[in-house]
N, C-alpha and C. Protein backbone atom coordinates (compact mmCIF):
# COMPACT_ATOMS: atom_id res chain seq x y z
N UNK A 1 0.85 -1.18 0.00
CA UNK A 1 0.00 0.00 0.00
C UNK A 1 0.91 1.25 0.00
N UNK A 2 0.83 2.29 -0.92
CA UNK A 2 1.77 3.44 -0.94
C UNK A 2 1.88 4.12 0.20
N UNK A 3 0.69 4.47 0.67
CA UNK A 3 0.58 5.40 2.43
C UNK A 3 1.80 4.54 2.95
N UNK A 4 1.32 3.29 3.46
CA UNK A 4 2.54 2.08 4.24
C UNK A 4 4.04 2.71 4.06
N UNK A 5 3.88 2.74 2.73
CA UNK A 5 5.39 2.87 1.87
C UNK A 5 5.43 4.04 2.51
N UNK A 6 4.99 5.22 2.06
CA UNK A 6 5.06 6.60 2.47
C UNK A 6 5.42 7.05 4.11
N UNK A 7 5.03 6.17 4.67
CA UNK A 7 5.13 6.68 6.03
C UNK A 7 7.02 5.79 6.44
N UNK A 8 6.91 4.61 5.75
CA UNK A 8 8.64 4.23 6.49
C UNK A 8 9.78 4.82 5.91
N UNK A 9 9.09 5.33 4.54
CA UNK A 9 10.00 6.14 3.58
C UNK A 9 10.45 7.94 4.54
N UNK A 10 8.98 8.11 4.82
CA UNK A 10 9.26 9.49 5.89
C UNK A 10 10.52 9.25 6.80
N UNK A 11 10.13 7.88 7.77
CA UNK A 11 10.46 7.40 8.66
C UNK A 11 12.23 7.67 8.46
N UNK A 12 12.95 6.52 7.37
CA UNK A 12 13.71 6.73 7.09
C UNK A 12 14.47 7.54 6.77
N UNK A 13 14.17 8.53 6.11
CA UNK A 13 14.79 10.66 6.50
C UNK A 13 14.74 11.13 7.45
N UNK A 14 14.02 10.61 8.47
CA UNK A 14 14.11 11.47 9.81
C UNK A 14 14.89 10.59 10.22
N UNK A 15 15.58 9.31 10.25
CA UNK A 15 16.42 9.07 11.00
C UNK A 15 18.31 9.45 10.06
N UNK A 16 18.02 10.33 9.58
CA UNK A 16 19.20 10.88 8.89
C UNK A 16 19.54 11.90 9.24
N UNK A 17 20.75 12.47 9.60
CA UNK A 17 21.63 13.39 10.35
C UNK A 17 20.62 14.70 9.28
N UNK A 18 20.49 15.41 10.40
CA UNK A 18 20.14 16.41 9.22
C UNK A 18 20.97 17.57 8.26
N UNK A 19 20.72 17.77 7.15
CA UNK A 19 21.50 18.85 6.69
C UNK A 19 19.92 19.71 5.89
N UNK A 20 20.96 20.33 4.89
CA UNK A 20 19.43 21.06 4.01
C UNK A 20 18.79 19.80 2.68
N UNK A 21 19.67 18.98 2.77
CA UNK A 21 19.51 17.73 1.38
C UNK A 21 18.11 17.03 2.18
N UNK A 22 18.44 16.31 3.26
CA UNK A 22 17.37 15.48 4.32
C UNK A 22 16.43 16.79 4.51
N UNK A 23 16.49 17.35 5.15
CA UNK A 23 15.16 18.37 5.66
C UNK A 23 14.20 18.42 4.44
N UNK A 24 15.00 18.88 3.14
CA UNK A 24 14.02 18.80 2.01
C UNK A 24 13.32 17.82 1.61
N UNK A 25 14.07 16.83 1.86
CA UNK A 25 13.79 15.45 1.73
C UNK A 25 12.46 14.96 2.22
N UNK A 26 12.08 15.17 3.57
CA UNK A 26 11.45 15.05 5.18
C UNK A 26 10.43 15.88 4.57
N UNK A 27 10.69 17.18 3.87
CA UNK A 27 9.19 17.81 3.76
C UNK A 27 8.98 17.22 2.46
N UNK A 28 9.27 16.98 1.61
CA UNK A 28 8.59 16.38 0.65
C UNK A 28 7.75 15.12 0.92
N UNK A 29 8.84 14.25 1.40
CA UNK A 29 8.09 13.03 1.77
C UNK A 29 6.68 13.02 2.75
N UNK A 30 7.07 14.28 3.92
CA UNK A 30 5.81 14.19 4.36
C UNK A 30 4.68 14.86 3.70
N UNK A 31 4.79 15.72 3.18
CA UNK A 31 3.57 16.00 1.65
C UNK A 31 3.23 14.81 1.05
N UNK A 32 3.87 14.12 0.94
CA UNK A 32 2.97 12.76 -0.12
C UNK A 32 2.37 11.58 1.42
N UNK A 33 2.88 11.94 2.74
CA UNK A 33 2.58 10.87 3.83
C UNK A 33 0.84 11.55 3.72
N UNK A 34 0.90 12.85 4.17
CA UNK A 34 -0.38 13.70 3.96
C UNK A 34 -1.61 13.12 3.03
N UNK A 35 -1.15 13.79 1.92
CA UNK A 35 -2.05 13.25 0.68
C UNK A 35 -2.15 11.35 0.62
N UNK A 36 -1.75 10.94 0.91
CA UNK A 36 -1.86 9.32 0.98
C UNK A 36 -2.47 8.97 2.15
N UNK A 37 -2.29 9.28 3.18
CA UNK A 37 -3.10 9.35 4.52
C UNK A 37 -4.55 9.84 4.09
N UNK A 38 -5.04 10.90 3.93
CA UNK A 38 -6.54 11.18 3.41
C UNK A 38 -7.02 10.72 2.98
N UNK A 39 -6.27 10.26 2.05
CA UNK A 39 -6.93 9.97 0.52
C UNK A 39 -6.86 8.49 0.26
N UNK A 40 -6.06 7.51 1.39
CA UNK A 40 -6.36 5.86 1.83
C UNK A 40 -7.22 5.40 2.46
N UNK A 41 -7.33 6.54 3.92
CA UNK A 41 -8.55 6.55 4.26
C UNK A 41 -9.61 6.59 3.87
N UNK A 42 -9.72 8.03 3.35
CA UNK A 42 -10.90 7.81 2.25
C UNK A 42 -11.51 6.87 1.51
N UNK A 43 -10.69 6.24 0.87
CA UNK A 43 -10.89 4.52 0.09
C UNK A 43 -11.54 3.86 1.46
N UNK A 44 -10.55 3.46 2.46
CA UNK A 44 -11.33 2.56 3.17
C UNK A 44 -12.01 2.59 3.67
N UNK A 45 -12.59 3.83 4.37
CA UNK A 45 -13.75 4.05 4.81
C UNK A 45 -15.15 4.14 3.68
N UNK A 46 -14.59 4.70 2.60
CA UNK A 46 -15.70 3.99 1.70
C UNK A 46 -16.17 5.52 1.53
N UNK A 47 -15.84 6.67 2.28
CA UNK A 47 -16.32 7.79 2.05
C UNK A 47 -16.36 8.29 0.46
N UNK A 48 -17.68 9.15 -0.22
CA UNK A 48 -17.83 10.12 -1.22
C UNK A 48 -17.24 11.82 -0.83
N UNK A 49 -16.71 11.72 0.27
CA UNK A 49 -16.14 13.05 0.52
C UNK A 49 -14.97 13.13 -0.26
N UNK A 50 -14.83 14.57 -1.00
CA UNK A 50 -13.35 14.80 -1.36
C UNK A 50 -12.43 15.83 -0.70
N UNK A 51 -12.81 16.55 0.55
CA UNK A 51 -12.78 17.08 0.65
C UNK A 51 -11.58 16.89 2.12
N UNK A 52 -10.23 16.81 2.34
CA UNK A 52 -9.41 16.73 3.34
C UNK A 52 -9.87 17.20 4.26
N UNK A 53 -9.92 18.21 5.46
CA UNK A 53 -10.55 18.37 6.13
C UNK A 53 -11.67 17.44 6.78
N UNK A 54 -12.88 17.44 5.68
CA UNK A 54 -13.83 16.50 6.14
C UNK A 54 -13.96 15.08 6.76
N UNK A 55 -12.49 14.48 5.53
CA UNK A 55 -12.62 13.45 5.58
C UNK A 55 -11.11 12.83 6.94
N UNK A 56 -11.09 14.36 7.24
CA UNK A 56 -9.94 14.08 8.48
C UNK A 56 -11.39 13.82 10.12
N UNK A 57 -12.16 14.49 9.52
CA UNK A 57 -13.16 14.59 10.71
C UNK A 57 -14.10 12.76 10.61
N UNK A 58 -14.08 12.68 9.58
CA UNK A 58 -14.47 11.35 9.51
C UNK A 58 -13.62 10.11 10.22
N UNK A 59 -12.41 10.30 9.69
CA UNK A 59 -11.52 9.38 10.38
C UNK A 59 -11.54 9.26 11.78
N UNK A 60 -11.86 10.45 12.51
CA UNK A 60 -11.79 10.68 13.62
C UNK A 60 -12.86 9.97 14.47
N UNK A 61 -14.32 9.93 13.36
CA UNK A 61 -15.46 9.38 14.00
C UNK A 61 -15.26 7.82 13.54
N UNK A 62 -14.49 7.32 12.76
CA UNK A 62 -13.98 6.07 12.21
C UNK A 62 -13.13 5.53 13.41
N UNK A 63 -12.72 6.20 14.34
CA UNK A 63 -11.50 5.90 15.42
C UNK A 63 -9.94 5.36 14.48
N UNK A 64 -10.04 5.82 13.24
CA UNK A 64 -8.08 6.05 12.62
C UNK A 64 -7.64 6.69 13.46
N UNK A 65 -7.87 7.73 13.73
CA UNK A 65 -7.18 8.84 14.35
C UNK A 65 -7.67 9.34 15.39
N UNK A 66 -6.99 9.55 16.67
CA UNK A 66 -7.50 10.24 17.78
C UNK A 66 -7.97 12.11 17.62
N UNK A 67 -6.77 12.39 17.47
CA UNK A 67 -6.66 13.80 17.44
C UNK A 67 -7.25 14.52 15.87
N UNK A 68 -8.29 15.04 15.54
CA UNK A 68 -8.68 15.07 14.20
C UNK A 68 -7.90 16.45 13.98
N UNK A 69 -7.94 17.59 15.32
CA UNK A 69 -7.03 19.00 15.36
C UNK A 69 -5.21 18.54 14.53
N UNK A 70 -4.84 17.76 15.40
CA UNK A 70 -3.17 17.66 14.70
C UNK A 70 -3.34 17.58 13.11
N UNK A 71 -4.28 16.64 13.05
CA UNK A 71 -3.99 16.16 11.46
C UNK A 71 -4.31 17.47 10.90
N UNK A 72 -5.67 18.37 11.27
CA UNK A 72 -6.08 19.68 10.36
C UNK A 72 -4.89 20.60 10.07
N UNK A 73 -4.15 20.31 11.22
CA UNK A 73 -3.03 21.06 11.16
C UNK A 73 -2.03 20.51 10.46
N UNK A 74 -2.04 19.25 10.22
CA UNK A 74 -0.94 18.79 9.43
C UNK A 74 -1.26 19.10 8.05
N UNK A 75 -2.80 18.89 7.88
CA UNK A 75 -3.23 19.43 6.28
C UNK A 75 -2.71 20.84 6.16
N UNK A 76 -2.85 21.83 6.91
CA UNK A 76 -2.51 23.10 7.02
C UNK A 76 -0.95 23.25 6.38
N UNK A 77 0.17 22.46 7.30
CA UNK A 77 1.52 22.15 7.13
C UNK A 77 1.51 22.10 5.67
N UNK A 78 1.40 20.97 5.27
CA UNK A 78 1.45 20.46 3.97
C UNK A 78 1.08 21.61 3.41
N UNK A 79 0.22 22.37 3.31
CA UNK A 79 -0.48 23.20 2.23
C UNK A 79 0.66 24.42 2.21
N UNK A 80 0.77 24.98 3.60
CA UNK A 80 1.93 25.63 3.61
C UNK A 80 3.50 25.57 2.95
N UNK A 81 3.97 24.12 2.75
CA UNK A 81 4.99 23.69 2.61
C UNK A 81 4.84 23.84 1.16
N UNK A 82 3.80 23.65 0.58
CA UNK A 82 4.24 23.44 -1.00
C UNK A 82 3.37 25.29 -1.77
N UNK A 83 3.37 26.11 -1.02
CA UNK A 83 3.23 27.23 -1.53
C UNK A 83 3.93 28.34 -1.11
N UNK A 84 5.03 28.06 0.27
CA UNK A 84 5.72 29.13 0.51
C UNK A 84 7.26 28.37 0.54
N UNK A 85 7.84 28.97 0.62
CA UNK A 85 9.71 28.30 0.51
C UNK A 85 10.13 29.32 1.29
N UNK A 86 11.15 28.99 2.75
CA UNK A 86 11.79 29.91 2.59
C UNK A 86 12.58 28.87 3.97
N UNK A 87 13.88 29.10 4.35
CA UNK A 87 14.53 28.49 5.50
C UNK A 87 14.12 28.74 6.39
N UNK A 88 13.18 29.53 7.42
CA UNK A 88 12.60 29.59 8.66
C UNK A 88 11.43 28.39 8.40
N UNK A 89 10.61 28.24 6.97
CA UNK A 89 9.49 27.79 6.94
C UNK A 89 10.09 26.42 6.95
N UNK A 90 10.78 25.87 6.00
CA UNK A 90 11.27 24.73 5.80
C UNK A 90 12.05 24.11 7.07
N UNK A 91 12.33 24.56 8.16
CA UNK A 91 13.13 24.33 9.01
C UNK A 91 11.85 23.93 10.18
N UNK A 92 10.38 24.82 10.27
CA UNK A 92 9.51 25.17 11.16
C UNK A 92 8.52 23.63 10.55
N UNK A 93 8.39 23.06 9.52
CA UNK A 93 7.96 22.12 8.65
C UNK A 93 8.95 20.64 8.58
N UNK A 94 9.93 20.69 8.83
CA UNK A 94 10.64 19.36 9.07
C UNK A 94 10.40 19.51 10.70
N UNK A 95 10.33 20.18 11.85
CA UNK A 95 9.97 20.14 12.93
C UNK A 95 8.93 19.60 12.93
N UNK A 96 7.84 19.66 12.72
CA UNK A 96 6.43 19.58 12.84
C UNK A 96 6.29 17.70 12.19
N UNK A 97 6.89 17.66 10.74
CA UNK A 97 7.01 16.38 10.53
C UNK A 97 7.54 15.22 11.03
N UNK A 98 8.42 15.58 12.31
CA UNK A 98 9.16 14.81 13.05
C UNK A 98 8.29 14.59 13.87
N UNK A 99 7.49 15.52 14.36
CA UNK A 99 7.07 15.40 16.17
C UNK A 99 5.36 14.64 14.87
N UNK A 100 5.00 14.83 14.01
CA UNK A 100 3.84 14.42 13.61
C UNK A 100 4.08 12.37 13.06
N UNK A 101 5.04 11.90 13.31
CA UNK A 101 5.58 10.57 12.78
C UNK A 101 4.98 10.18 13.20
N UNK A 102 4.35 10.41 14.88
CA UNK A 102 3.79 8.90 15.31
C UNK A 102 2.44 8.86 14.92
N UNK A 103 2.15 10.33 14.72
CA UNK A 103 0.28 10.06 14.07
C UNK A 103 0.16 9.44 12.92
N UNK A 104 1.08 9.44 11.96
CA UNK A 104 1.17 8.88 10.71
C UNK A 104 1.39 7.07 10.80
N UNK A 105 2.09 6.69 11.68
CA UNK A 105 1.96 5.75 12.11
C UNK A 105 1.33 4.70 12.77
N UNK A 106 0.66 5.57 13.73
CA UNK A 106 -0.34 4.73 14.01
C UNK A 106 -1.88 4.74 13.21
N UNK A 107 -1.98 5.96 12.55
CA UNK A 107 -3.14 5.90 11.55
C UNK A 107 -2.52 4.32 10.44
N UNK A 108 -1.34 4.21 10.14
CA UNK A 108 -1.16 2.95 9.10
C UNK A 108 -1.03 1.50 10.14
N UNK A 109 -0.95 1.57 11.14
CA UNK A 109 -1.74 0.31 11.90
C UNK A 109 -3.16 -0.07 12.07
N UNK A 110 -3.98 1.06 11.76
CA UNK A 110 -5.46 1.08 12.04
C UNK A 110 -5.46 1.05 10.63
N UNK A 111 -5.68 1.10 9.36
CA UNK A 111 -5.80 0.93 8.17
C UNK A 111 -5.32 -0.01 8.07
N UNK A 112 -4.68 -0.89 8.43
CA UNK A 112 -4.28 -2.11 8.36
C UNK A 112 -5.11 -3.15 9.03
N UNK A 113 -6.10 -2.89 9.96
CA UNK A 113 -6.73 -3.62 10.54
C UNK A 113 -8.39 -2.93 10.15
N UNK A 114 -8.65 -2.02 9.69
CA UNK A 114 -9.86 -1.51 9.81
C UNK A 114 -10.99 -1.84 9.12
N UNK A 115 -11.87 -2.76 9.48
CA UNK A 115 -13.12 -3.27 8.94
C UNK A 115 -14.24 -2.41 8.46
């Protein structure tokens, strides 16, 4: 499953010394952990929503995800990350993707089991 992929692939840049090569790295990858997270869910829950946000609030009533606030904010991140550039942002965005690993993670244990 790509999300799966996506999240050990994250995984694996954050455990890399950082420089500016990895950090870029870390936000890219977590932009596609993002969009694959929603949008897997989405599939498995079976939802007609297209809409991120919504379908972060769904998950939430699905029990994927505890916290439906982090993730809004992680959609937020992401959205941020791929329309502004700059080294405070990119630096403030590999932070956030580090401390956000374990939500990504345990959302791909519950998609792995979720009926």
């Amino acid at each position: 499953m790509p999300f799966l992929k996506a999240v050990t692939r994250l995984e694996e840049a954050l455990n890399q010394p950082q420089n500016e090569f990895i950090r870029d790295s870390v936000i890219q990858r977590f932009e596609f952990c993002i969009e694959l997270a929603w949008k897997t869910s989405r599939k498995v829950m079976g939802t007609t929503t297209t809409a991120p946000k919504q379908i972060i609030r769904e998950m939430a009533q699905n029990n994927l995800i505890e916290s439906p606030e982090i993730w809004i904010l992680a959609i937020d991140e992401r959205n941020r990350s791929s329309h502004t550039y700059n080294e405070i942002t990119a630096e403030e965005i590999y932070q956030f993707a580090k401390g956000f690993l374990p939500h990504l993670k345990g959302l791909s244990l519950k998609i792995k089991t979720f009926k």
